[in-house]
C-alpha atoms as a PDB file:
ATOM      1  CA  UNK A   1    -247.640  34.429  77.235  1.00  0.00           C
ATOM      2  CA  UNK A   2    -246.591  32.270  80.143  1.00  0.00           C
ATOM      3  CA  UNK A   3    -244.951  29.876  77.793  1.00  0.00           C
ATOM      4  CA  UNK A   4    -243.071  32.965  76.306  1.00  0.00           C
ATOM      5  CA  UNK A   5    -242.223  34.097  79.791  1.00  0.00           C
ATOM      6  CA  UNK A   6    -240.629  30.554  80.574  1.00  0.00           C
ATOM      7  CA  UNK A   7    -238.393  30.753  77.439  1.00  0.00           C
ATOM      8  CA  UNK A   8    -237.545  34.055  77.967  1.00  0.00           C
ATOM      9  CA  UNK A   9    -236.009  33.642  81.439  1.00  0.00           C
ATOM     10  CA  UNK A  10    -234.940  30.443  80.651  1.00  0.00           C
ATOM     11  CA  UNK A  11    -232.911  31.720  78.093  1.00  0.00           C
ATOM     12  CA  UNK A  12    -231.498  34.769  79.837  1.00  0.00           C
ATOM     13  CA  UNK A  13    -230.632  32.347  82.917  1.00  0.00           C
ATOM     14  CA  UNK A  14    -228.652  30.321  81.051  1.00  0.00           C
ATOM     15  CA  UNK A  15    -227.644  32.129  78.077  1.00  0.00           C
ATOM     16  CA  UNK A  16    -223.771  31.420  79.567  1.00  0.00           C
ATOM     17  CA  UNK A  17    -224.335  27.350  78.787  1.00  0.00           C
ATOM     18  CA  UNK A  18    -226.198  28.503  75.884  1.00  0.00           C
ATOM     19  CA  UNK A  19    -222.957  30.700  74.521  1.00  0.00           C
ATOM     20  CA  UNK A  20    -220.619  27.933  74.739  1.00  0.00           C
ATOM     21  CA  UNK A  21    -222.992  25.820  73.186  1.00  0.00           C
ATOM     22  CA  UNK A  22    -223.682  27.960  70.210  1.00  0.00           C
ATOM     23  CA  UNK A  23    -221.294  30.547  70.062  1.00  0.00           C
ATOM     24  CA  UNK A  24    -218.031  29.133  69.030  1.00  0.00           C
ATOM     25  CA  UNK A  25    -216.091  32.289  68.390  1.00  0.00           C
ATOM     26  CA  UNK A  26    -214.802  33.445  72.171  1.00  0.00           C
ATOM     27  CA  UNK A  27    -214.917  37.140  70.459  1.00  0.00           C
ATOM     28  CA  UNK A  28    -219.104  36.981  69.747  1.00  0.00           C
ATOM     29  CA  UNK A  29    -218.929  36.423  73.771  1.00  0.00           C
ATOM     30  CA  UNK A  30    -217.954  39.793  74.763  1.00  0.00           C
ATOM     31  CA  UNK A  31    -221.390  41.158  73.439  1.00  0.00           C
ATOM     32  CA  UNK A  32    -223.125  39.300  76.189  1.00  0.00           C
ATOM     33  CA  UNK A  33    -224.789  41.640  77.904  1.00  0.00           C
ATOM     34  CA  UNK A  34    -227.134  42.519  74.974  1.00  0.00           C
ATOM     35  CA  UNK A  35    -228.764  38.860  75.067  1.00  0.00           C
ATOM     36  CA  UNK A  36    -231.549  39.844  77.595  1.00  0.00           C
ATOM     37  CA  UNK A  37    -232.395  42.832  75.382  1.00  0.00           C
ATOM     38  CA  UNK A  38    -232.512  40.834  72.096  1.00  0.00           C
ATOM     39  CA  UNK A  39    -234.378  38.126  73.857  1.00  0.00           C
ATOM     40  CA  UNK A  40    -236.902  40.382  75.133  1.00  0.00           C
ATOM     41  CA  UNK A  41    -237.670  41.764  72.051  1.00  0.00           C
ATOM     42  CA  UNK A  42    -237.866  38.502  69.557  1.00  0.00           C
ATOM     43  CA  UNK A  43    -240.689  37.933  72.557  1.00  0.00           C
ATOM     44  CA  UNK A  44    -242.108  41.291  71.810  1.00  0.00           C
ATOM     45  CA  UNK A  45    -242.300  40.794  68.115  1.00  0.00           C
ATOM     46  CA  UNK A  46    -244.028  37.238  68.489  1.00  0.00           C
ATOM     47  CA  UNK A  47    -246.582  38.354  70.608  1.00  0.00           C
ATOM     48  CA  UNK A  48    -247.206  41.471  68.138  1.00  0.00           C
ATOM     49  CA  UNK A  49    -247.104  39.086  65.524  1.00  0.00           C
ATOM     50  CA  UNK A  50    -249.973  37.756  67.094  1.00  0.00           C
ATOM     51  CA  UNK A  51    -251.600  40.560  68.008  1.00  0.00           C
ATOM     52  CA  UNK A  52    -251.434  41.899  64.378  1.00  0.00           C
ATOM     53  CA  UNK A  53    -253.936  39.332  62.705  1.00  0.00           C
ATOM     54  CA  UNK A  54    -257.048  42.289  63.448  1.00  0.00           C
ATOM     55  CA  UNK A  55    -255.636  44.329  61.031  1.00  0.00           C
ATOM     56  CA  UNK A  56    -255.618  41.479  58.788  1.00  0.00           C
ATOM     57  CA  UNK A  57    -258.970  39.728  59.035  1.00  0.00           C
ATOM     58  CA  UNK A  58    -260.619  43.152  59.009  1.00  0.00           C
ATOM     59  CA  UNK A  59    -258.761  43.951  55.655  1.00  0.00           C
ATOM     60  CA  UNK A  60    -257.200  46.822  57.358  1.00  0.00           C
ATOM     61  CA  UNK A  61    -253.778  46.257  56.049  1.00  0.00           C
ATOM     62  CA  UNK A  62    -252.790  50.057  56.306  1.00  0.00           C
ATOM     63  CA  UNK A  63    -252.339  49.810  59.874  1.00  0.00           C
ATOM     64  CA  UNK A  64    -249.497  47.443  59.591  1.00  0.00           C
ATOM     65  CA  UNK A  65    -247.938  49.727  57.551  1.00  0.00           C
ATOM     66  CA  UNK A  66    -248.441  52.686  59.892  1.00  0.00           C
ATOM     67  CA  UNK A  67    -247.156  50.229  63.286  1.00  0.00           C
ATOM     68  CA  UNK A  68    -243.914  49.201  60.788  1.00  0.00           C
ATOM     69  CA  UNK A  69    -243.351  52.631  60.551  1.00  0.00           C
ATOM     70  CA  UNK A  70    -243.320  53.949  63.694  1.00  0.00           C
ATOM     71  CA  UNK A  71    -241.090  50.886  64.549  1.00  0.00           C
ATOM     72  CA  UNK A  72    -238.670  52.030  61.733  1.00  0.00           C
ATOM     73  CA  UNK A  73    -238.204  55.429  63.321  1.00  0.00           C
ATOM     74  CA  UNK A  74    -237.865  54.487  66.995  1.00  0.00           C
ATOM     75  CA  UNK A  75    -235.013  52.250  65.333  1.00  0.00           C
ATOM     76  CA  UNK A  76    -233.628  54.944  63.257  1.00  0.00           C
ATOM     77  CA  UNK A  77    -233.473  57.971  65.977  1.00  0.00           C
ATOM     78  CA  UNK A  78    -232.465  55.642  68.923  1.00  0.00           C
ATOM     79  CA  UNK A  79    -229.542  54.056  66.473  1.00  0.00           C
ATOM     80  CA  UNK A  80    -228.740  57.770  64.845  1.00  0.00           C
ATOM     81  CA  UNK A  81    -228.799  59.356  68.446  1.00  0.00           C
ATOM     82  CA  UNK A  82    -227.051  56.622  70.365  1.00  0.00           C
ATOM     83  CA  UNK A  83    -224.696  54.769  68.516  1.00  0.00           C
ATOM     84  CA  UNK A  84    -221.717  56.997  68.855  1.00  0.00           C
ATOM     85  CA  UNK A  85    -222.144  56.965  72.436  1.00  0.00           C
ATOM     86  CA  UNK A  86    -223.231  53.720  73.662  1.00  0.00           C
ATOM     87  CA  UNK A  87    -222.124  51.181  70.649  1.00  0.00           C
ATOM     88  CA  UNK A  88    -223.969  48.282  69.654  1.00  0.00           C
ATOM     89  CA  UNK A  89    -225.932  48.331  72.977  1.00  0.00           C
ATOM     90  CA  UNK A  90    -227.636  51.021  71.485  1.00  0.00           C
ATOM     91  CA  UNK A  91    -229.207  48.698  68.308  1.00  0.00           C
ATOM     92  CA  UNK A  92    -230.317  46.505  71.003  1.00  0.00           C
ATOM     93  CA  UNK A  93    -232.261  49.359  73.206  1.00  0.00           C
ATOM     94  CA  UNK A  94    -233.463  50.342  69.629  1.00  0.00           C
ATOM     95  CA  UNK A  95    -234.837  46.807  68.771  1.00  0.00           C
ATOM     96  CA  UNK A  96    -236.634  46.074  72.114  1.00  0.00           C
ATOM     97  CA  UNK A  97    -238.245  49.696  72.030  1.00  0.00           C
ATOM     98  CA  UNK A  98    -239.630  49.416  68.692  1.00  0.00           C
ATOM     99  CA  UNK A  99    -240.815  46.229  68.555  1.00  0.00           C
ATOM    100  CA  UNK A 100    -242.262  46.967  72.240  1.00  0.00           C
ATOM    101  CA  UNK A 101    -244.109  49.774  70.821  1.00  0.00           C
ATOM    102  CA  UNK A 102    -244.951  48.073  67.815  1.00  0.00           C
ATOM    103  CA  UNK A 103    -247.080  45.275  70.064  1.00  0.00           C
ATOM    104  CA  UNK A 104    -248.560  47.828  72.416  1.00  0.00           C
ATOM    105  CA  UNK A 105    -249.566  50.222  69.292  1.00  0.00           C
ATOM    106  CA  UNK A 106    -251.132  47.104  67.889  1.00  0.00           C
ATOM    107  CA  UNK A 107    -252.895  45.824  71.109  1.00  0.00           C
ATOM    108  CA  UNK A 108    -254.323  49.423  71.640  1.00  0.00           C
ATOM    109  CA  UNK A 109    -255.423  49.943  68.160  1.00  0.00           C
ATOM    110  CA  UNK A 110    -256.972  46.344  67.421  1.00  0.00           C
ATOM    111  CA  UNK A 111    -259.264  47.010  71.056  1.00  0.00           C
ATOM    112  CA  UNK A 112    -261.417  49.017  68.861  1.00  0.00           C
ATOM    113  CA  UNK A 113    -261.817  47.368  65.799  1.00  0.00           C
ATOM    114  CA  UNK A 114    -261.294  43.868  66.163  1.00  0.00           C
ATOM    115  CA  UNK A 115    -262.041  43.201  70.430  1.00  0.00           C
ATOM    116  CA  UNK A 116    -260.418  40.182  71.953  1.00  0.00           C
ATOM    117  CA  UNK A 117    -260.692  39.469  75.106  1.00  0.00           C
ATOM    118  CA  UNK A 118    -257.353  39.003  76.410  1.00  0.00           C
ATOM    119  CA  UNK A 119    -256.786  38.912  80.254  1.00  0.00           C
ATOM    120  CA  UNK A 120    -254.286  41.914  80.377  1.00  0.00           C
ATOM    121  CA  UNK A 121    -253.463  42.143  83.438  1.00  0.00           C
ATOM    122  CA  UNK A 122    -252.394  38.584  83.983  1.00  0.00           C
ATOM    123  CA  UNK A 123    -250.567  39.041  80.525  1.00  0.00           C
ATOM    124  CA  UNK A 124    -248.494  42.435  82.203  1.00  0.00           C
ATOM    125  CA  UNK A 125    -247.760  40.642  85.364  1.00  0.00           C
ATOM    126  CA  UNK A 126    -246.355  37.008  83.776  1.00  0.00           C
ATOM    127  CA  UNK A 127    -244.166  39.673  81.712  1.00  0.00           C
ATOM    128  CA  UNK A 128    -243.363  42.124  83.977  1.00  0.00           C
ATOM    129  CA  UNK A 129    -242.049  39.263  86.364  1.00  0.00           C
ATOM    130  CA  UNK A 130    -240.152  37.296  84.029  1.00  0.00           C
ATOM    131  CA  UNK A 131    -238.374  40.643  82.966  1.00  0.00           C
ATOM    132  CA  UNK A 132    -237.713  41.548  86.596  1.00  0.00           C
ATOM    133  CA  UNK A 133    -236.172  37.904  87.554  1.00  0.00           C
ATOM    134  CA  UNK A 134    -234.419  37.602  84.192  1.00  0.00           C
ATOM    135  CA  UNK A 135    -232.898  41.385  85.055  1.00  0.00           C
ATOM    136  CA  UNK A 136    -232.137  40.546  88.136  1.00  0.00           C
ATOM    137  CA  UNK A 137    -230.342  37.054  87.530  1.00  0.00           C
ATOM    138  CA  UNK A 138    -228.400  38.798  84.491  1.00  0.00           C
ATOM    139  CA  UNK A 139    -227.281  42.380  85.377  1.00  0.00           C
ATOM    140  CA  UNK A 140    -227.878  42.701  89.166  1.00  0.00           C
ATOM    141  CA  UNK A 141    -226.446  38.941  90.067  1.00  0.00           C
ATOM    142  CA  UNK A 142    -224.127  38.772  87.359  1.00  0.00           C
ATOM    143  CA  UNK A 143    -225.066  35.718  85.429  1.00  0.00           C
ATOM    144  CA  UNK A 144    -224.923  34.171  88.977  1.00  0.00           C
ATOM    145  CA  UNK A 145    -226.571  30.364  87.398  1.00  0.00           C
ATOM    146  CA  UNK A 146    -227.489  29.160  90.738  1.00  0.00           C
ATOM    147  CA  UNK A 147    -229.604  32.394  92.077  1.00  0.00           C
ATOM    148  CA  UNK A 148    -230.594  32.434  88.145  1.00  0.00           C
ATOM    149  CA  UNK A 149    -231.774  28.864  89.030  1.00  0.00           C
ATOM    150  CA  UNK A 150    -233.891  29.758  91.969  1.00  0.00           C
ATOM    151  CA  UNK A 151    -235.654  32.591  90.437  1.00  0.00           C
ATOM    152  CA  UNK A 152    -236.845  30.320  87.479  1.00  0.00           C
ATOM    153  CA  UNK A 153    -238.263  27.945  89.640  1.00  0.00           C
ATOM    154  CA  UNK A 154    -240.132  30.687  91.744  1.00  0.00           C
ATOM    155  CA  UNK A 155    -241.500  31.683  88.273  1.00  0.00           C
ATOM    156  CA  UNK A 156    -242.372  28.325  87.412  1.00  0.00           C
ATOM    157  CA  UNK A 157    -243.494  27.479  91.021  1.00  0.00           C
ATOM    158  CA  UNK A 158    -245.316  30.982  90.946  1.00  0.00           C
ATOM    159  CA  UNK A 159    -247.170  29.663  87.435  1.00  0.00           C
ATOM    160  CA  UNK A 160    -248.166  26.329  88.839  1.00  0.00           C
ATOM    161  CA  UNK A 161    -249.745  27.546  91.499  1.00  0.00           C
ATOM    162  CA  UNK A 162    -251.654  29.999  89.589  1.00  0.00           C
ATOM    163  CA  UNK A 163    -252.388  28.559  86.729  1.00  0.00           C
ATOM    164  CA  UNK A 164    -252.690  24.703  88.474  1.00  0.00           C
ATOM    165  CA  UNK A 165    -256.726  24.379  87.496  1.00  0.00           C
ATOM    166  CA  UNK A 166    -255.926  25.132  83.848  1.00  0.00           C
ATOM    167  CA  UNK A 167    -252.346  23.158  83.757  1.00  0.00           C
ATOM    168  CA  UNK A 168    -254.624  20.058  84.573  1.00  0.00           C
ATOM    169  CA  UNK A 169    -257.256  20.534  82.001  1.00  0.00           C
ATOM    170  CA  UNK A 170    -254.641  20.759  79.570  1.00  0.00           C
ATOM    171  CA  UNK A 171    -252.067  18.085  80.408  1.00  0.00           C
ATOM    172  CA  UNK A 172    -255.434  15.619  81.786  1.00  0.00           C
ATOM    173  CA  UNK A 173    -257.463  16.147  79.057  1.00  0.00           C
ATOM    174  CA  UNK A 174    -258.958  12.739  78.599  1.00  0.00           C
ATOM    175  CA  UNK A 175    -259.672  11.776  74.923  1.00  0.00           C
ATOM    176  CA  UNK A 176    -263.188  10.334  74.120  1.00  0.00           C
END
């Protein structure tokens, strides 16, 4: 998750480098403002990608179906409803609230039948801060790269300090 969170607002900060790396066509770059949104969600459907392997290993298969589902219709009403008003920024609203609910429905439902103990509330604040700091650096400063800059190093700085102890063990491992 804190990986994720790194690449996430890493991404978002400098998705204007990133666009004229990438994006050849000038015409693509008018669409910018949806990046955060599709970002956010290809992290939401890795980490319920993860999450889904309960339904899996239990051989309890159906309840991918049911999660695609509900996904499917969050993308359908949001798109049906929202389209004609709001454009293309409506797909993207879609795609982060279904695959949002699709991790969440699969984190609540795999609790019961297949526990892991994940340390949720470290897992909501990592995300909740690198979506605040990537909003922030996008839409309220305007792509601004240098504040974009300081707030990913206060997330980064923020990590290191808490997560220091377990940084070293990872990074020092000794082999023997």
């Amino acid at each position: 998750m804190i990986l994720g969170s790194i690449i996430f607002l890493s991404v978002v900060v400098f998705a204007d480098v990133l666009k004229v790396l990438f994006v050849r066509d000038e015409a693509y770059w008018d669409a910018m403002d949806i990046v955060p949104l599709i970002v956010l969600a290809s992290f939401f459907l890795g980490i319920y990608h993860n999450l889904s392997v309960w339904y899996k290993v239990t051989d309890k298969t159906r309840f991918g179906a049911f999660i695609s589902v509900v996904g499917a219709i969050i993308t359908i009403g949001i798109n049906y409803m929202f389209i004609p008003k709001i454009g293309y920024m409506a797909s993207a609203i879609a795609t982060v609230l279904a695959y949002g609910s699709m991790m969440m429905l699969s984190y609540y439902l795999g609790r019961s039948r297949y526990p892991v103990p994940y340390n949720f509330r470290k897992i909501v604040f990592y995300l909740g801060i690198s979506i605040f700091f990537s909003a922030l650096s996008f839409y309220v400063f305007d792509r601004n790269l240098i504040i974009g800059i300081v707030l990913l190093l206060m997330f980064l700085g923020m990590v290191y300090k808490l997560e220091s102890d377990m940084l070293k063990r990872i990074f020092l491992k000794r082999k023997g």
